[in-house]
C-alpha atoms as a PDB file:
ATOM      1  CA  UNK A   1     157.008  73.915  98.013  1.00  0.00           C
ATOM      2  CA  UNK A   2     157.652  70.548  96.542  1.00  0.00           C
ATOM      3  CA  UNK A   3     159.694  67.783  97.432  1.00  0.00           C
ATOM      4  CA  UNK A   4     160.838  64.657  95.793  1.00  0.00           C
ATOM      5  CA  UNK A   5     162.572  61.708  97.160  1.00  0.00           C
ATOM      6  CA  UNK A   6     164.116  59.154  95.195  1.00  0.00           C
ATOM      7  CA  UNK A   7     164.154  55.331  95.671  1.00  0.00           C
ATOM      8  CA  UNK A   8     165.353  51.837  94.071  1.00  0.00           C
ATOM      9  CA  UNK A   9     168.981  52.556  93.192  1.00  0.00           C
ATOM     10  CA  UNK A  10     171.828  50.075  93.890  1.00  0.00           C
ATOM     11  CA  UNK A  11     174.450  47.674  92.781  1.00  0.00           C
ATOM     12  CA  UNK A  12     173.820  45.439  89.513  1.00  0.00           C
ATOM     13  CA  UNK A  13     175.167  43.694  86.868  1.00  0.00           C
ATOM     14  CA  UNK A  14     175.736  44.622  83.217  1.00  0.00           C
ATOM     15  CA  UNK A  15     172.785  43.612  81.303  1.00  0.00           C
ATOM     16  CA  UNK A  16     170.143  43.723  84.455  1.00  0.00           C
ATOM     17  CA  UNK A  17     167.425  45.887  85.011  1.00  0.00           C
ATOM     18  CA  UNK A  18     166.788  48.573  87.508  1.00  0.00           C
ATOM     19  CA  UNK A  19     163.594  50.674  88.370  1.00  0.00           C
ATOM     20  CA  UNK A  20     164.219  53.862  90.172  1.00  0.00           C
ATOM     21  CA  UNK A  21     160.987  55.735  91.719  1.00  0.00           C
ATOM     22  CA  UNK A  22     160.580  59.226  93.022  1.00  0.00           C
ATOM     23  CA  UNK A  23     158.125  60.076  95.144  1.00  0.00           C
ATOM     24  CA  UNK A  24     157.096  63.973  95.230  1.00  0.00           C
ATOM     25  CA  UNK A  25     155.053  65.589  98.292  1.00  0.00           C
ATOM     26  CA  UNK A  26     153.975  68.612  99.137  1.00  0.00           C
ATOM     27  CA  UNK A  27     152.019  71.456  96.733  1.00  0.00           C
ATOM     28  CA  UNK A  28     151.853  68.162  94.304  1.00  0.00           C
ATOM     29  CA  UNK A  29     148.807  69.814  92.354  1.00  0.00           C
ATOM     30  CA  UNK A  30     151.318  72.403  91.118  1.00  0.00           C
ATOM     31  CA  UNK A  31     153.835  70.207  89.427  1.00  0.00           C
ATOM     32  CA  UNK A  32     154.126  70.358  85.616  1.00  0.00           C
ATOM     33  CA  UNK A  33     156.987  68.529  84.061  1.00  0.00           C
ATOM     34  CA  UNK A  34     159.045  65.960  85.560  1.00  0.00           C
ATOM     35  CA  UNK A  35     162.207  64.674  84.564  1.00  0.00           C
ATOM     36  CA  UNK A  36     164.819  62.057  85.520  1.00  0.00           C
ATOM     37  CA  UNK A  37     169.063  63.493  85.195  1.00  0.00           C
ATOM     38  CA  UNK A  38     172.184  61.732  86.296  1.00  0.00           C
ATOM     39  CA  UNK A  39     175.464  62.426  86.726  1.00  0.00           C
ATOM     40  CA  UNK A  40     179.158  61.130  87.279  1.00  0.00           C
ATOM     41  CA  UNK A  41     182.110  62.880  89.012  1.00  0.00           C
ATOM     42  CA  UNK A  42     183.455  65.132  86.737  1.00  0.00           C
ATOM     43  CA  UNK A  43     180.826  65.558  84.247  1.00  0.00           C
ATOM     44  CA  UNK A  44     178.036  67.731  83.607  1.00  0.00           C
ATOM     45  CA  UNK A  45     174.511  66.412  84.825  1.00  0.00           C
ATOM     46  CA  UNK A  46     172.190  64.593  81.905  1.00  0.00           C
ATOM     47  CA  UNK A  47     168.720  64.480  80.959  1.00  0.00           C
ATOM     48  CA  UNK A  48     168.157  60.796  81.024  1.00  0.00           C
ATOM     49  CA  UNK A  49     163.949  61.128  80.394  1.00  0.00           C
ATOM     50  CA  UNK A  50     161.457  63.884  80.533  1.00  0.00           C
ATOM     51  CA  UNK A  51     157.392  63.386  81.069  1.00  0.00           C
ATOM     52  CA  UNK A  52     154.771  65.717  80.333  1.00  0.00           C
ATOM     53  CA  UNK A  53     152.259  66.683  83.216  1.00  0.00           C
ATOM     54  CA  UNK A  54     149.868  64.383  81.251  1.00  0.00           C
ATOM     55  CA  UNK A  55     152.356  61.405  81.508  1.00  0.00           C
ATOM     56  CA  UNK A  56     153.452  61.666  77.797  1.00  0.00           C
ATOM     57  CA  UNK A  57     157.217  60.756  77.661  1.00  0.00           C
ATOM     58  CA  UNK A  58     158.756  64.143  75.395  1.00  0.00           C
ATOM     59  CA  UNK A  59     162.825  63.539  75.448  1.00  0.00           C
ATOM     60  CA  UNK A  60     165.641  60.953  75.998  1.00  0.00           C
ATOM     61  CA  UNK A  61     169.054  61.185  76.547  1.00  0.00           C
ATOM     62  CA  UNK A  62     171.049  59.934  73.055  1.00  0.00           C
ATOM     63  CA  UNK A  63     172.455  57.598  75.419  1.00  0.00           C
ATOM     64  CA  UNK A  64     168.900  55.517  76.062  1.00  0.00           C
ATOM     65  CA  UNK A  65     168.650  54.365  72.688  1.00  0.00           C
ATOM     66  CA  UNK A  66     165.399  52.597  73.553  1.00  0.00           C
ATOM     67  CA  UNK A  67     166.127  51.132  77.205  1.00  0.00           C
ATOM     68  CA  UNK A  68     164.470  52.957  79.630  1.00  0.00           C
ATOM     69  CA  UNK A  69     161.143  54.373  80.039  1.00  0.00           C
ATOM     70  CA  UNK A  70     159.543  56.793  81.979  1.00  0.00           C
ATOM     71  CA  UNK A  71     155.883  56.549  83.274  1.00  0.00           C
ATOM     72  CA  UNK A  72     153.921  58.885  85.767  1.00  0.00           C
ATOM     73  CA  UNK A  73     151.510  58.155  88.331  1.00  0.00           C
ATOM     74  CA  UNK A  74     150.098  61.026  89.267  1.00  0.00           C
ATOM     75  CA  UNK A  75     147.396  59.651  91.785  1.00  0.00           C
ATOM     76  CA  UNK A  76     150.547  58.214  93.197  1.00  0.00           C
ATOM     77  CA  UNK A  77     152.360  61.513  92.550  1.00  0.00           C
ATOM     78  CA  UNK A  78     155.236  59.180  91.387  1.00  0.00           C
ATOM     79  CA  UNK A  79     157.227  59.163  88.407  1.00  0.00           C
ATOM     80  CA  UNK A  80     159.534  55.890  87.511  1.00  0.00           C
ATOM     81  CA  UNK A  81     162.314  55.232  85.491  1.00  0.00           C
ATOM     82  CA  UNK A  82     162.597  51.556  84.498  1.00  0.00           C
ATOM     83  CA  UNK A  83     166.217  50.850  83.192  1.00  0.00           C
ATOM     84  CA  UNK A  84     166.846  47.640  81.206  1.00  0.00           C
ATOM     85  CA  UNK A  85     170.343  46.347  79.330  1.00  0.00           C
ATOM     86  CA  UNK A  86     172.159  48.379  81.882  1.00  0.00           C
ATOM     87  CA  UNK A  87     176.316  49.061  81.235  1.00  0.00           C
ATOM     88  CA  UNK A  88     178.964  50.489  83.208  1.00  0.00           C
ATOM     89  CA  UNK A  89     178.505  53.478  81.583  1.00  0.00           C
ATOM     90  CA  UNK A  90     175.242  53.877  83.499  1.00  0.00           C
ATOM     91  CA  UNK A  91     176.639  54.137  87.059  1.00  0.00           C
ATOM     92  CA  UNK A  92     175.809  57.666  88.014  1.00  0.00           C
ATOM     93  CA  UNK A  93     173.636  59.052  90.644  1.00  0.00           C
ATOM     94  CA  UNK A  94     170.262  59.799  89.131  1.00  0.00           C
ATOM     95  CA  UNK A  95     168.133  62.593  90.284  1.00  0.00           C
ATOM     96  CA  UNK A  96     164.376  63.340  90.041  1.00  0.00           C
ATOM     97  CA  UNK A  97     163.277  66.822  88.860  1.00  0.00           C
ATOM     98  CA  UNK A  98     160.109  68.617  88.823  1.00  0.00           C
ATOM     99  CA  UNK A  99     158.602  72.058  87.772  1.00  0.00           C
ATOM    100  CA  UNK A 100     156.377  73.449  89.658  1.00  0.00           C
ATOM    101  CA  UNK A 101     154.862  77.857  89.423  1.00  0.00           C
ATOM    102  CA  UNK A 102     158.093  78.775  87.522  1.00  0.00           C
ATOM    103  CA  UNK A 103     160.437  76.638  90.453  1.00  0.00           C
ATOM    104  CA  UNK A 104     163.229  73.852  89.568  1.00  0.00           C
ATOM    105  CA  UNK A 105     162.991  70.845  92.229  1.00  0.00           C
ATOM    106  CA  UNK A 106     165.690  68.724  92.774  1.00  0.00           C
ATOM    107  CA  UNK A 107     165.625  65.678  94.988  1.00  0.00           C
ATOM    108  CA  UNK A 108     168.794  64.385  96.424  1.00  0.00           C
ATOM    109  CA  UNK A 109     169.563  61.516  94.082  1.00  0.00           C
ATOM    110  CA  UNK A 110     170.454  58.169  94.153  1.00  0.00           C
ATOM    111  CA  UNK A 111     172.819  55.870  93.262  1.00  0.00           C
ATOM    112  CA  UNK A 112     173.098  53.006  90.386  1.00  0.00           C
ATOM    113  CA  UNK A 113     175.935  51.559  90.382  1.00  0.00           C
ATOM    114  CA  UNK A 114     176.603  48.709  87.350  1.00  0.00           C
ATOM    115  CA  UNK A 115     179.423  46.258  87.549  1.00  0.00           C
ATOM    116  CA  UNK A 116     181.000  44.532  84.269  1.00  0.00           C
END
């Protein structure tokens, strides 16, 4: 079993920066890929950034276009998501994700919120 916990959303401002963490715990050794999703009432949920076990960053959601990045810690077992030049279009609740033996985990989000 693995769990992940999310931290570091809130309120900002359009053009501010965010940094979301998630912490995982557990069978840790057994995690492979990690990923950070979000998503908004009424749409589907989004890959916002994917890491390799190794900490190499391997996808981006078209909507990134170069302002977040990804970054894995895995002394730390933590994998952030710094956000920069945020926009409305942002606010979502963004979720950590992790494989682990052939399992999905899914922690229970958080919330960004970014005013205009």
């Amino acid at each position: 079993q693995v769990q992940l916990a999310e931290s570091g959303g809130g309120l900002v401002q359009a053009g501010e920066s965010l940094k979301l963490s998630c912490l995982a715990s557990g069978k840790t050794w057994t995690i492979g890929g990690m990923a950070w999703y979000r998503q908004t009432p009424g749409k589907e949920r989004e890959l916002v950034a994917r890491i390799t076990r190794g900490g190499v960053p391997r996808e981006f959601g078209d909507f990134v276009k170069g302002r977040f990045t990804i970054r894995r810690d895995n002394t730390k077992n933590t994998v952030d998501l710094q956000m920069n030049n945020l926009t409305p279009e942002d606010t979502a609740v963004y979720s950590c994700y992790a494989q682990a033996q052939g399992l999905d985990y899914w922690g229970k989000g958080t919330l960004v919120i970014v005013s205009s």
